[in-house]
N, C-alpha and C. Protein backbone atom coordinates (compact mmCIF):
# COMPACT_ATOMS: atom_id res chain seq x y z
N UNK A 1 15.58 6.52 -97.97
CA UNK A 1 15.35 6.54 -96.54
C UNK A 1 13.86 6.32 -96.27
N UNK A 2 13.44 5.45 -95.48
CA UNK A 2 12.50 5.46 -95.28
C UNK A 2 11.87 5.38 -93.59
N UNK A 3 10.74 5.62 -92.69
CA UNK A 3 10.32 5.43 -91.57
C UNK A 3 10.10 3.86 -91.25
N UNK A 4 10.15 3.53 -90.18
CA UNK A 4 9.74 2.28 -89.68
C UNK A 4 7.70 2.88 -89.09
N UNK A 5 7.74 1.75 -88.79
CA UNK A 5 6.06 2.05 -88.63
C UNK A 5 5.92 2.40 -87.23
N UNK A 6 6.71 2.37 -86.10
CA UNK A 6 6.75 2.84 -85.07
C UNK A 6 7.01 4.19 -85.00
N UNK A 7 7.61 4.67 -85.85
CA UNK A 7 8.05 6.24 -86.06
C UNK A 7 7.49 7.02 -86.42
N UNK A 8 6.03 6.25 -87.10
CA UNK A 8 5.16 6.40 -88.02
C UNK A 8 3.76 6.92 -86.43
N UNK A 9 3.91 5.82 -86.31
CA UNK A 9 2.64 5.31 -85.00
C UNK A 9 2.43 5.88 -84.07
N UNK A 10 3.82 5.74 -83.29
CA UNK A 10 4.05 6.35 -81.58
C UNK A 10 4.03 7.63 -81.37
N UNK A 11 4.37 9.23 -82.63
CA UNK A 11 4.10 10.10 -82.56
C UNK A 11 2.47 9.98 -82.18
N UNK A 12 1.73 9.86 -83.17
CA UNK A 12 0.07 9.88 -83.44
C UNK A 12 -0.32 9.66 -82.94
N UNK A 13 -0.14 8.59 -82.03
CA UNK A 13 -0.79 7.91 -80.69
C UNK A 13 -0.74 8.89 -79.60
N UNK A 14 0.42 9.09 -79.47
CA UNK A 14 0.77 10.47 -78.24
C UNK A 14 -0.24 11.75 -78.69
N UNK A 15 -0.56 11.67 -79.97
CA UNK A 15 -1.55 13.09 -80.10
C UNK A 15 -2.58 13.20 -80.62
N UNK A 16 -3.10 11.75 -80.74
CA UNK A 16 -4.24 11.65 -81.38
C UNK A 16 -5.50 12.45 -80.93
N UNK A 17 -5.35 12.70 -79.03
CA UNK A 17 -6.64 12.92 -78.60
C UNK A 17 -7.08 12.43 -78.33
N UNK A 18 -8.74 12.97 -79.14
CA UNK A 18 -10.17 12.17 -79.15
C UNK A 18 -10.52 11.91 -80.36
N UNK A 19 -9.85 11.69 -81.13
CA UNK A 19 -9.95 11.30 -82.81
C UNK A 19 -10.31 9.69 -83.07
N UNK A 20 -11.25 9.71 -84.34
CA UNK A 20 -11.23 8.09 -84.13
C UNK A 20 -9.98 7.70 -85.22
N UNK A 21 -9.50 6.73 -84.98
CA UNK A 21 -8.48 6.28 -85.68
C UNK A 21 -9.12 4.48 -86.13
N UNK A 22 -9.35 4.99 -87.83
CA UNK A 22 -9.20 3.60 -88.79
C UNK A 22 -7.90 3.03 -89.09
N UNK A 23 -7.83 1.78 -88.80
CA UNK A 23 -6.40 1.12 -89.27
C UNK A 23 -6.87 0.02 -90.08
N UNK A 24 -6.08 -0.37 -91.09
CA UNK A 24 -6.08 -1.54 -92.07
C UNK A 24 -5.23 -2.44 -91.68
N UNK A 25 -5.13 -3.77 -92.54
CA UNK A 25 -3.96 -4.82 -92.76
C UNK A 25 -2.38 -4.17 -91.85
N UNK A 26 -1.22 -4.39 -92.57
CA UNK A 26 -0.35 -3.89 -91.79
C UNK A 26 -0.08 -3.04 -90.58
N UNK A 27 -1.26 -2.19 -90.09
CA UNK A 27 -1.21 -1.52 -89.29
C UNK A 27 -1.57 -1.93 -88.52
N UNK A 28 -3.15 -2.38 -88.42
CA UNK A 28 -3.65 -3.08 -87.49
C UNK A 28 -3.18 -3.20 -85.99
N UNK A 29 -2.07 -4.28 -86.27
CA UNK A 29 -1.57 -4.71 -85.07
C UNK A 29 -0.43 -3.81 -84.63
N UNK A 30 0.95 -2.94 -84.89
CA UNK A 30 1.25 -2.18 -84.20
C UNK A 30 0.55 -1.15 -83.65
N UNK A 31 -0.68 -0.95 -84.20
CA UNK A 31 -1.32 0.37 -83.98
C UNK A 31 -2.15 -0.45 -82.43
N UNK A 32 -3.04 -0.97 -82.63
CA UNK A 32 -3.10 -1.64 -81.24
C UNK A 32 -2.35 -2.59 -79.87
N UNK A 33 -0.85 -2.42 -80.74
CA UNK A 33 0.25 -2.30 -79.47
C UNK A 33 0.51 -1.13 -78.54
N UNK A 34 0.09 0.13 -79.50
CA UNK A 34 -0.01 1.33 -78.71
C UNK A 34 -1.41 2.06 -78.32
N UNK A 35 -2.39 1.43 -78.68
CA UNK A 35 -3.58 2.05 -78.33
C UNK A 35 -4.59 1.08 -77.96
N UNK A 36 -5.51 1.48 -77.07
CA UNK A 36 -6.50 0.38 -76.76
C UNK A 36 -7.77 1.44 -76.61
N UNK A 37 -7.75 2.44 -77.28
CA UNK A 37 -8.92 3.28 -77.13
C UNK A 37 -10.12 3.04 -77.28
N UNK A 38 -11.64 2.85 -77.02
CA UNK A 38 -12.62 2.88 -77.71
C UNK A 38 -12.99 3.09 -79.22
N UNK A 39 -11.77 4.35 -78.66
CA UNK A 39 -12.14 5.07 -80.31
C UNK A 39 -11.43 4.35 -81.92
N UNK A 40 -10.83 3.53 -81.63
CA UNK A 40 -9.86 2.55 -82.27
C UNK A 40 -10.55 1.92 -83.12
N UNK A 41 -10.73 1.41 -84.59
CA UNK A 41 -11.24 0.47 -85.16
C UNK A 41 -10.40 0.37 -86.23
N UNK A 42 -10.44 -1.41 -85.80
CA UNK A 42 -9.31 -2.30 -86.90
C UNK A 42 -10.23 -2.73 -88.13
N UNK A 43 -9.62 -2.41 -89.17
CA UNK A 43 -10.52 -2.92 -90.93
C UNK A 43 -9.68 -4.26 -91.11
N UNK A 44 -9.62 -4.93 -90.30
CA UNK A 44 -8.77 -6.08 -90.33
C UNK A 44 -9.38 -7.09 -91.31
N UNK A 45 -10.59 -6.98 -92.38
CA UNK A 45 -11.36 -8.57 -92.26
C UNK A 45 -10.97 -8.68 -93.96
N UNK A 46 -11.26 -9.24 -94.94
CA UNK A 46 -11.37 -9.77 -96.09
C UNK A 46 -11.35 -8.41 -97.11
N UNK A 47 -11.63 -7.24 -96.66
CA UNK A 47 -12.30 -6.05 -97.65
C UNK A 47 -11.20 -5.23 -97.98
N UNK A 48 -10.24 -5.81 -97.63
CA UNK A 48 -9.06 -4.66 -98.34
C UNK A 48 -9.66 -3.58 -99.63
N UNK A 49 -8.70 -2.10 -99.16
CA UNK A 49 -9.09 -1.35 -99.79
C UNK A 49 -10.41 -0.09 -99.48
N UNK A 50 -11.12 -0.92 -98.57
CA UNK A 50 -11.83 0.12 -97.98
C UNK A 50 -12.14 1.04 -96.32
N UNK A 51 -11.00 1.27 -96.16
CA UNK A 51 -10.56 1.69 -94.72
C UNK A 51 -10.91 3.11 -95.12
N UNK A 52 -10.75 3.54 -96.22
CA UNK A 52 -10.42 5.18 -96.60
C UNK A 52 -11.97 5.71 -96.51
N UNK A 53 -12.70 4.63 -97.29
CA UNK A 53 -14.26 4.68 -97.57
C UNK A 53 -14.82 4.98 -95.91
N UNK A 54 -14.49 3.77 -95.24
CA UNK A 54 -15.49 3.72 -94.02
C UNK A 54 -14.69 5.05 -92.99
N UNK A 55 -13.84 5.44 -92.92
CA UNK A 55 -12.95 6.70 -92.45
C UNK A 55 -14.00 7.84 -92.99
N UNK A 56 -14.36 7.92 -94.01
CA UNK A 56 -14.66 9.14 -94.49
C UNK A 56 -16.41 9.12 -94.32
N UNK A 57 -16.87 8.13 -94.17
CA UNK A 57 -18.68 8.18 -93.34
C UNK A 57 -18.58 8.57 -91.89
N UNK A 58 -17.46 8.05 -91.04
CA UNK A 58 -17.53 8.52 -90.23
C UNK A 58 -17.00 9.72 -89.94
N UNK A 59 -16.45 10.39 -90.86
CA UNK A 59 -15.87 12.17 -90.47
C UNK A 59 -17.31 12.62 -90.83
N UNK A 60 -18.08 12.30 -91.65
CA UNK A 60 -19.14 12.59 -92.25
C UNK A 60 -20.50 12.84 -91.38
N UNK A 61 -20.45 11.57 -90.33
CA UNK A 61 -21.27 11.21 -89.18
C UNK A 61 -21.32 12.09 -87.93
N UNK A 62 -19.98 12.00 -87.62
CA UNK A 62 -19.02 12.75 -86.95
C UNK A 62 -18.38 14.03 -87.06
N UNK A 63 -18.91 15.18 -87.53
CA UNK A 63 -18.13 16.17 -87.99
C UNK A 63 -17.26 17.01 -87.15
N UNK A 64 -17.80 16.55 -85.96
CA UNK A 64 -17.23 17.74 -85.07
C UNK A 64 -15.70 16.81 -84.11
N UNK A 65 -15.75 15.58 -84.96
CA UNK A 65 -14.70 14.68 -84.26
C UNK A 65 -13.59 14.12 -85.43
N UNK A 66 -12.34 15.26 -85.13
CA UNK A 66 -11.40 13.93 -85.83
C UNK A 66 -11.27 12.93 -86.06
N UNK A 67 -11.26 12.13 -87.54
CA UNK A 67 -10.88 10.55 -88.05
C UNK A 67 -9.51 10.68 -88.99
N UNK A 68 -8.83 9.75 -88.23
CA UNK A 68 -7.55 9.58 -88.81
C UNK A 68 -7.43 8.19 -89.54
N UNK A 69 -7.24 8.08 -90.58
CA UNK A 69 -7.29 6.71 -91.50
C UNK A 69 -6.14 6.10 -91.71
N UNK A 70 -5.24 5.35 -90.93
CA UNK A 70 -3.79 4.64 -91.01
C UNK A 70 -3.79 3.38 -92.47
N UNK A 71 -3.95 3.90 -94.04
CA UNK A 71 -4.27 3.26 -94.69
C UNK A 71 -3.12 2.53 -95.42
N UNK A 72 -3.02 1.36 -96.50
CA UNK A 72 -1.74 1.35 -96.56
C UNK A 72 -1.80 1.35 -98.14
N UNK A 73 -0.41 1.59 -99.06
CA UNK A 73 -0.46 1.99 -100.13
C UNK A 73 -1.14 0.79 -100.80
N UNK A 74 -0.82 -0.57 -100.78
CA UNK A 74 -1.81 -1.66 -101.64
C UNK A 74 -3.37 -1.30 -101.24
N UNK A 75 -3.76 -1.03 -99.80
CA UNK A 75 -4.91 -0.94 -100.05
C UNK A 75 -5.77 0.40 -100.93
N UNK A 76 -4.69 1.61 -100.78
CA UNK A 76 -5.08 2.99 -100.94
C UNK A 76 -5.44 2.33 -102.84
N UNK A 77 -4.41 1.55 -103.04
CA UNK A 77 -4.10 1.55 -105.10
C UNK A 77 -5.98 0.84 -104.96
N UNK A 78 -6.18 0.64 -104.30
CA UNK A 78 -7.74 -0.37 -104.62
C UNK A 78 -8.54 0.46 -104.27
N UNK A 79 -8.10 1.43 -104.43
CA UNK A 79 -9.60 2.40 -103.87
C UNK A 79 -9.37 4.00 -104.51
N UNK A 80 -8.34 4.36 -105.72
CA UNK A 80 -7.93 5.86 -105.55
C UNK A 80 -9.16 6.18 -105.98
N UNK A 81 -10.06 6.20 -106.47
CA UNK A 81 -11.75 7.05 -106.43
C UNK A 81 -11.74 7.51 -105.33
N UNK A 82 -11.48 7.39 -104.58
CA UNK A 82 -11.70 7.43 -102.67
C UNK A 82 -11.06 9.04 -102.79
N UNK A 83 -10.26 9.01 -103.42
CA UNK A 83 -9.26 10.42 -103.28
C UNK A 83 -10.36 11.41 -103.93
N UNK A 84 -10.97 11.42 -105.11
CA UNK A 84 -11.44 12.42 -104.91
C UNK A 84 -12.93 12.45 -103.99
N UNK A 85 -13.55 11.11 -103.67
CA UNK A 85 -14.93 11.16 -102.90
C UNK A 85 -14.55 12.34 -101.73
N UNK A 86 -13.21 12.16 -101.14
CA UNK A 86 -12.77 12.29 -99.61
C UNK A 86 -13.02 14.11 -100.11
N UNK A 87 -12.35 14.44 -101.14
CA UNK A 87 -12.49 15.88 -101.29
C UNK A 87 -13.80 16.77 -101.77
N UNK A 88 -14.36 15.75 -102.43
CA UNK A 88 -15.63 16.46 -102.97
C UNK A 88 -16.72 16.38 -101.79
N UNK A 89 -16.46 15.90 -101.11
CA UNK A 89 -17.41 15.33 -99.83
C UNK A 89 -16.62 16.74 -98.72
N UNK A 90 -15.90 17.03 -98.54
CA UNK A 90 -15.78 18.41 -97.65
C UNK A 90 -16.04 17.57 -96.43
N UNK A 91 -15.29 17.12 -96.03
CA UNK A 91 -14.94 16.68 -94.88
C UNK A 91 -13.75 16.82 -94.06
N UNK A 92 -13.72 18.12 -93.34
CA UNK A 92 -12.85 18.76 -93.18
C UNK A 92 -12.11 18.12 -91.60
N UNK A 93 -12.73 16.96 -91.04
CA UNK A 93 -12.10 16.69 -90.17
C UNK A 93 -11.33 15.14 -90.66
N UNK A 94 -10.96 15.28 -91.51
CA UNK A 94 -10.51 13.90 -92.15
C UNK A 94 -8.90 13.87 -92.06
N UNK A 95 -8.23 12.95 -92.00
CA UNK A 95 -6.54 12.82 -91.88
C UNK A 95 -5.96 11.46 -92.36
N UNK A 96 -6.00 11.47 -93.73
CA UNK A 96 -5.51 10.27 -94.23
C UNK A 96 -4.29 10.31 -94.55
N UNK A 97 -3.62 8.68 -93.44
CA UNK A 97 -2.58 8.41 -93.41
C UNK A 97 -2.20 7.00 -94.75
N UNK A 98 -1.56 7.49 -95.58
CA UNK A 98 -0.97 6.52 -96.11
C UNK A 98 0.86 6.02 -96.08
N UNK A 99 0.46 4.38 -95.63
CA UNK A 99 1.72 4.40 -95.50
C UNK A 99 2.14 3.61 -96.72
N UNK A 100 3.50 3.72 -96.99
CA UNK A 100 3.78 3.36 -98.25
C UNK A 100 5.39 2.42 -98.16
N UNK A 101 4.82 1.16 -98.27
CA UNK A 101 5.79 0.08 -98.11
C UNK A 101 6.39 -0.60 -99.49
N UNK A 102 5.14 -0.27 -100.02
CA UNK A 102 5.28 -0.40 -101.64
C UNK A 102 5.02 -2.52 -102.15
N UNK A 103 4.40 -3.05 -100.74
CA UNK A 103 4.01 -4.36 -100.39
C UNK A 103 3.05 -5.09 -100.18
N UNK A 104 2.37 -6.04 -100.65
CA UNK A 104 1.27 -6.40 -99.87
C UNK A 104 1.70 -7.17 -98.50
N UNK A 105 2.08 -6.48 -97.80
CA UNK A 105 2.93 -6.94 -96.62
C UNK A 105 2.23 -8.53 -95.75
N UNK A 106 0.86 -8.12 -95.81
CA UNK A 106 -0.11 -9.80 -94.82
C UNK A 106 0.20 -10.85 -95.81
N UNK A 107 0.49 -10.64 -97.17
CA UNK A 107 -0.08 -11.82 -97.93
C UNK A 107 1.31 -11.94 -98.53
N UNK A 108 2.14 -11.89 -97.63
CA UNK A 108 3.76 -12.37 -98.31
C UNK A 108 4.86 -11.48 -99.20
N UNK A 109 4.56 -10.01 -98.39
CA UNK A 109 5.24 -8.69 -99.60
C UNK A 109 5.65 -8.78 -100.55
N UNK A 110 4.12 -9.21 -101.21
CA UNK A 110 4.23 -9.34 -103.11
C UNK A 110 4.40 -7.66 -103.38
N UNK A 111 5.18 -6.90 -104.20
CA UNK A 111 4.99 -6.05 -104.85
C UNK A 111 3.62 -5.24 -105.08
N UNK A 112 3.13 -4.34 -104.57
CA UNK A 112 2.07 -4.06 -104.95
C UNK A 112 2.19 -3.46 -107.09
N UNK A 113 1.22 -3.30 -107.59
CA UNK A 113 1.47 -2.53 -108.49
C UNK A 113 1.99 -1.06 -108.64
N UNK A 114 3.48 -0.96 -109.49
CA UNK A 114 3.83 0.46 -109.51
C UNK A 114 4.43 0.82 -108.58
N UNK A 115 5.09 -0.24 -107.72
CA UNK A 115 6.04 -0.08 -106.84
C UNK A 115 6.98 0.79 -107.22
N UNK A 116 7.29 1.98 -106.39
CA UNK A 116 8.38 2.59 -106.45
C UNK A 116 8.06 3.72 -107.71
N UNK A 117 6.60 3.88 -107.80
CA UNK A 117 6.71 4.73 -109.35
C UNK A 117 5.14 5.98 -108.85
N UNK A 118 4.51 5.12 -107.93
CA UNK A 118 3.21 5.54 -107.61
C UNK A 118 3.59 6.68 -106.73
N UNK A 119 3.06 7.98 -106.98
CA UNK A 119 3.10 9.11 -106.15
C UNK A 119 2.00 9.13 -105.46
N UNK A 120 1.84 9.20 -104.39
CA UNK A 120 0.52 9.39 -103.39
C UNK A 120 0.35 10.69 -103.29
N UNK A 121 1.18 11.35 -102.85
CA UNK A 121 1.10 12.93 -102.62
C UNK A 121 0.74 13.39 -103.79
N UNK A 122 1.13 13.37 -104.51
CA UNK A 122 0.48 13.45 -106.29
C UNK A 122 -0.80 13.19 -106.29
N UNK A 123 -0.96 11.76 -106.45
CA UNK A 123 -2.47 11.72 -106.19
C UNK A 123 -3.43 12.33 -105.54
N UNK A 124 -2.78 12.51 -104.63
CA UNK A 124 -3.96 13.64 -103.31
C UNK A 124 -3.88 15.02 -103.92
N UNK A 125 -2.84 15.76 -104.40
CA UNK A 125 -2.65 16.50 -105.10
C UNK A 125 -3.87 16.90 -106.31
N UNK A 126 -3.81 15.88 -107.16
CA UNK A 126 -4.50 15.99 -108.29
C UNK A 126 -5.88 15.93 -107.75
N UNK A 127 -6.40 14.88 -107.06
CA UNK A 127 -7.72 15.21 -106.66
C UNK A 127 -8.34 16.36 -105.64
N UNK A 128 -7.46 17.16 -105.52
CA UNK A 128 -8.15 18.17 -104.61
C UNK A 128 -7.63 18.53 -103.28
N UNK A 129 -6.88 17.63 -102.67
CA UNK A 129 -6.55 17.93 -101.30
C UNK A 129 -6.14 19.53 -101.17
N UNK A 130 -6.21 19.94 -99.98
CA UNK A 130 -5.47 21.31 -99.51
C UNK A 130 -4.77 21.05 -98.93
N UNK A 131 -4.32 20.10 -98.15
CA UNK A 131 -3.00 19.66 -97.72
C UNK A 131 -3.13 18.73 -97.56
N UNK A 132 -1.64 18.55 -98.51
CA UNK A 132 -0.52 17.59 -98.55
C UNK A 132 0.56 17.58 -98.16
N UNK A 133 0.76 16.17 -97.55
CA UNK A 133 2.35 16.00 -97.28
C UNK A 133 3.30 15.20 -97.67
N UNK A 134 4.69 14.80 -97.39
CA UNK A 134 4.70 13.06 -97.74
C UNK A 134 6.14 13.30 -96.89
N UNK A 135 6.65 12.62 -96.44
CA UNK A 135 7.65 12.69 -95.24
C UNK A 135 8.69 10.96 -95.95
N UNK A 136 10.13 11.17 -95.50
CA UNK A 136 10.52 9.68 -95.69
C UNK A 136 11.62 10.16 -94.11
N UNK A 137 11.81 11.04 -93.34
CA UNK A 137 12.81 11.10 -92.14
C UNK A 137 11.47 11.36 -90.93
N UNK A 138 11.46 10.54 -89.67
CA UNK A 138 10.90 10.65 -88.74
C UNK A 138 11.25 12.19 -88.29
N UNK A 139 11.97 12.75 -88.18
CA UNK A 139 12.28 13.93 -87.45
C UNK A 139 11.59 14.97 -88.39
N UNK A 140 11.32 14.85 -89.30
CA UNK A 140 10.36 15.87 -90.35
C UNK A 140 9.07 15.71 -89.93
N UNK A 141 8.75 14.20 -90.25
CA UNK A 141 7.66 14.13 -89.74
C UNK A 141 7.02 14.11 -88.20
N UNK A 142 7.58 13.78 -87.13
CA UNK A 142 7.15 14.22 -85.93
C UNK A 142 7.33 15.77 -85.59
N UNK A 143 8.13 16.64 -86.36
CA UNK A 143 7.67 18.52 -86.24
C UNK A 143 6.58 18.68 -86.75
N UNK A 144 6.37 18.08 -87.94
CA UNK A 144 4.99 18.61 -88.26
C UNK A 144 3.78 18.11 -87.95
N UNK A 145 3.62 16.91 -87.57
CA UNK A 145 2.68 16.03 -87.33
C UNK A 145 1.61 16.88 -86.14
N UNK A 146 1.79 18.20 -85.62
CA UNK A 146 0.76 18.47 -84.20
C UNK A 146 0.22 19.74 -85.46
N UNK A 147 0.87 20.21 -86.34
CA UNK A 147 0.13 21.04 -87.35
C UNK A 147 -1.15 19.81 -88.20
N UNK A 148 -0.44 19.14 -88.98
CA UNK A 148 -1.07 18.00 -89.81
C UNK A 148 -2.46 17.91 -88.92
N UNK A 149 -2.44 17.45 -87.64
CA UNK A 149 -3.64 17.16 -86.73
C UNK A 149 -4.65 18.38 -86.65
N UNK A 150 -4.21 19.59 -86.65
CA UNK A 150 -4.85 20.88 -86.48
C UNK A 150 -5.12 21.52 -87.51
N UNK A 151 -4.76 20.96 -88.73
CA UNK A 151 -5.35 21.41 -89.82
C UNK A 151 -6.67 21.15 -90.45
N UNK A 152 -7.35 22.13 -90.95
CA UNK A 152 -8.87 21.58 -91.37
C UNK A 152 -8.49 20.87 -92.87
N UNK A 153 -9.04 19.66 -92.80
CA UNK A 153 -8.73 19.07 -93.89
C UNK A 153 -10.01 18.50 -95.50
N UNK A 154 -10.09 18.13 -96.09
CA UNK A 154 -8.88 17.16 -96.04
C UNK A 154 -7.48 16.94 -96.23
N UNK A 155 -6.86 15.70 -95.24
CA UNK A 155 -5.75 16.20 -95.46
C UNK A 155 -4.92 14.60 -95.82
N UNK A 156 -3.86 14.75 -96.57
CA UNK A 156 -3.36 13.27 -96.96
C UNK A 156 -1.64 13.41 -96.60
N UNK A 157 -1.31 12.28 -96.29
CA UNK A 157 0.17 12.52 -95.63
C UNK A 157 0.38 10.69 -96.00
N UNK A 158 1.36 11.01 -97.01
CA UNK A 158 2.17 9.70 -97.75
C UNK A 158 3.30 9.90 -96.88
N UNK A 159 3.43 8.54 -96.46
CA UNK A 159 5.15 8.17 -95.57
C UNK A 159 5.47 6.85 -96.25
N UNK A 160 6.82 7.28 -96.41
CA UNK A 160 7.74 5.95 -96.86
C UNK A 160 7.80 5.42 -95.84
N UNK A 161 7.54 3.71 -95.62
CA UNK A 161 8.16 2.99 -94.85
C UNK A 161 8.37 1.76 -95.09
N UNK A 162 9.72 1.53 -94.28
CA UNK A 162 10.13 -0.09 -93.91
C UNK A 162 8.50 -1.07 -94.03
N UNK A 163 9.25 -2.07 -95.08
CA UNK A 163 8.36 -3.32 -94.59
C UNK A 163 8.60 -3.73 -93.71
N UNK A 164 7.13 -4.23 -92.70
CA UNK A 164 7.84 -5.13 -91.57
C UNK A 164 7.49 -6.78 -92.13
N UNK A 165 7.20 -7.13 -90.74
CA UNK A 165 7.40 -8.61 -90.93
C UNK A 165 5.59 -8.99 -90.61
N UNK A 166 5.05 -8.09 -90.28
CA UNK A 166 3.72 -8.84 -90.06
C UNK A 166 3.42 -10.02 -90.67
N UNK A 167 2.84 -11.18 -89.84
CA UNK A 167 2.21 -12.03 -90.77
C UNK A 167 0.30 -11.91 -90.63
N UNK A 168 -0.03 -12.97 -91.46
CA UNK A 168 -1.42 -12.81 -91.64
C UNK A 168 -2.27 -12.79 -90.08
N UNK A 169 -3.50 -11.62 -90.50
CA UNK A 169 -4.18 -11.21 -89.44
C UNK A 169 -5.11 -12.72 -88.86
């Protein structure tokens, strides 16, 4: 079972706040079907892999302001150092979202590596997080999702989801 990315999205959007919200590749564009905030910034360009990085300077910058990182599992696999920077760095207003399609969804849903084998929640696990989550039913995850936000973090939340159809940005 897995979430679609709207199920994923349209909660978060409704409760984001005043949080800044990083989005990557796949997200990108549903995420700015539902939001047009200031606070919004798309990692849309050539650098895959580092949405998690630039998310976590600005919780850093920003301490007293939620950053939510809508990252996706191909980009997260290009960056897991990031997992423990995010924890050793004590950045407690941090909320990394990984979504997990298990695709490089822009560039023709090649398989990422370790499809179907890669634990994220694990990973966040092992490097330190204090909370973790990982959700694959929308109704799990929209109960918990107004805790997830109010928790001092860092915090990492793996969701299974549907590939969509995005094409290139």
């Amino acid at each position: 079972m897995s979430l679609t990315k709207e199920e994923v999205l349209r909660p978060l959007a409704r409760r984001r706040g005043d949080a800044v919200v990083v989005t990557t590749m796949a997200a990108v564009r549903p995420w700015g079907q539902l939001s047009s905030s200031a606070l919004d910034f798309a990692s849309a360009d050539s650098a895959m892999g580092h949405a998690a990085d630039f998310a976590l300077g600005l919780a850093l910058a920003q301490p007293h302001r939620k950053v939510i990182c809508l990252n996706g599992d191909g980009s997260m696999l290009m960056s897991l150092g990031t997992l423990v920077t995010i924890v050793a760095s004590g950045a407690t207003n941090l909320v990394l979202f990984v979504l997990q399609n298990e695709r490089y969804e822009l560039t023709g849903n090649q398989l990422v590596p370790g499809a179907g084998q890669v634990d994220f929640a694990g990973l966040a696990r092992a490097a330190g997080f204090p909370h973790v989550h990982s959700f694959q039913e929308a109704a799990a995850y929209e109960g918990a999702l107004p805790a997830i936000l109010e928790s001092a973090g860092p915090v990492c939340v793996a969701l299974k989801v549907e590939t969509g159809t995005s094409g290139p940005l």
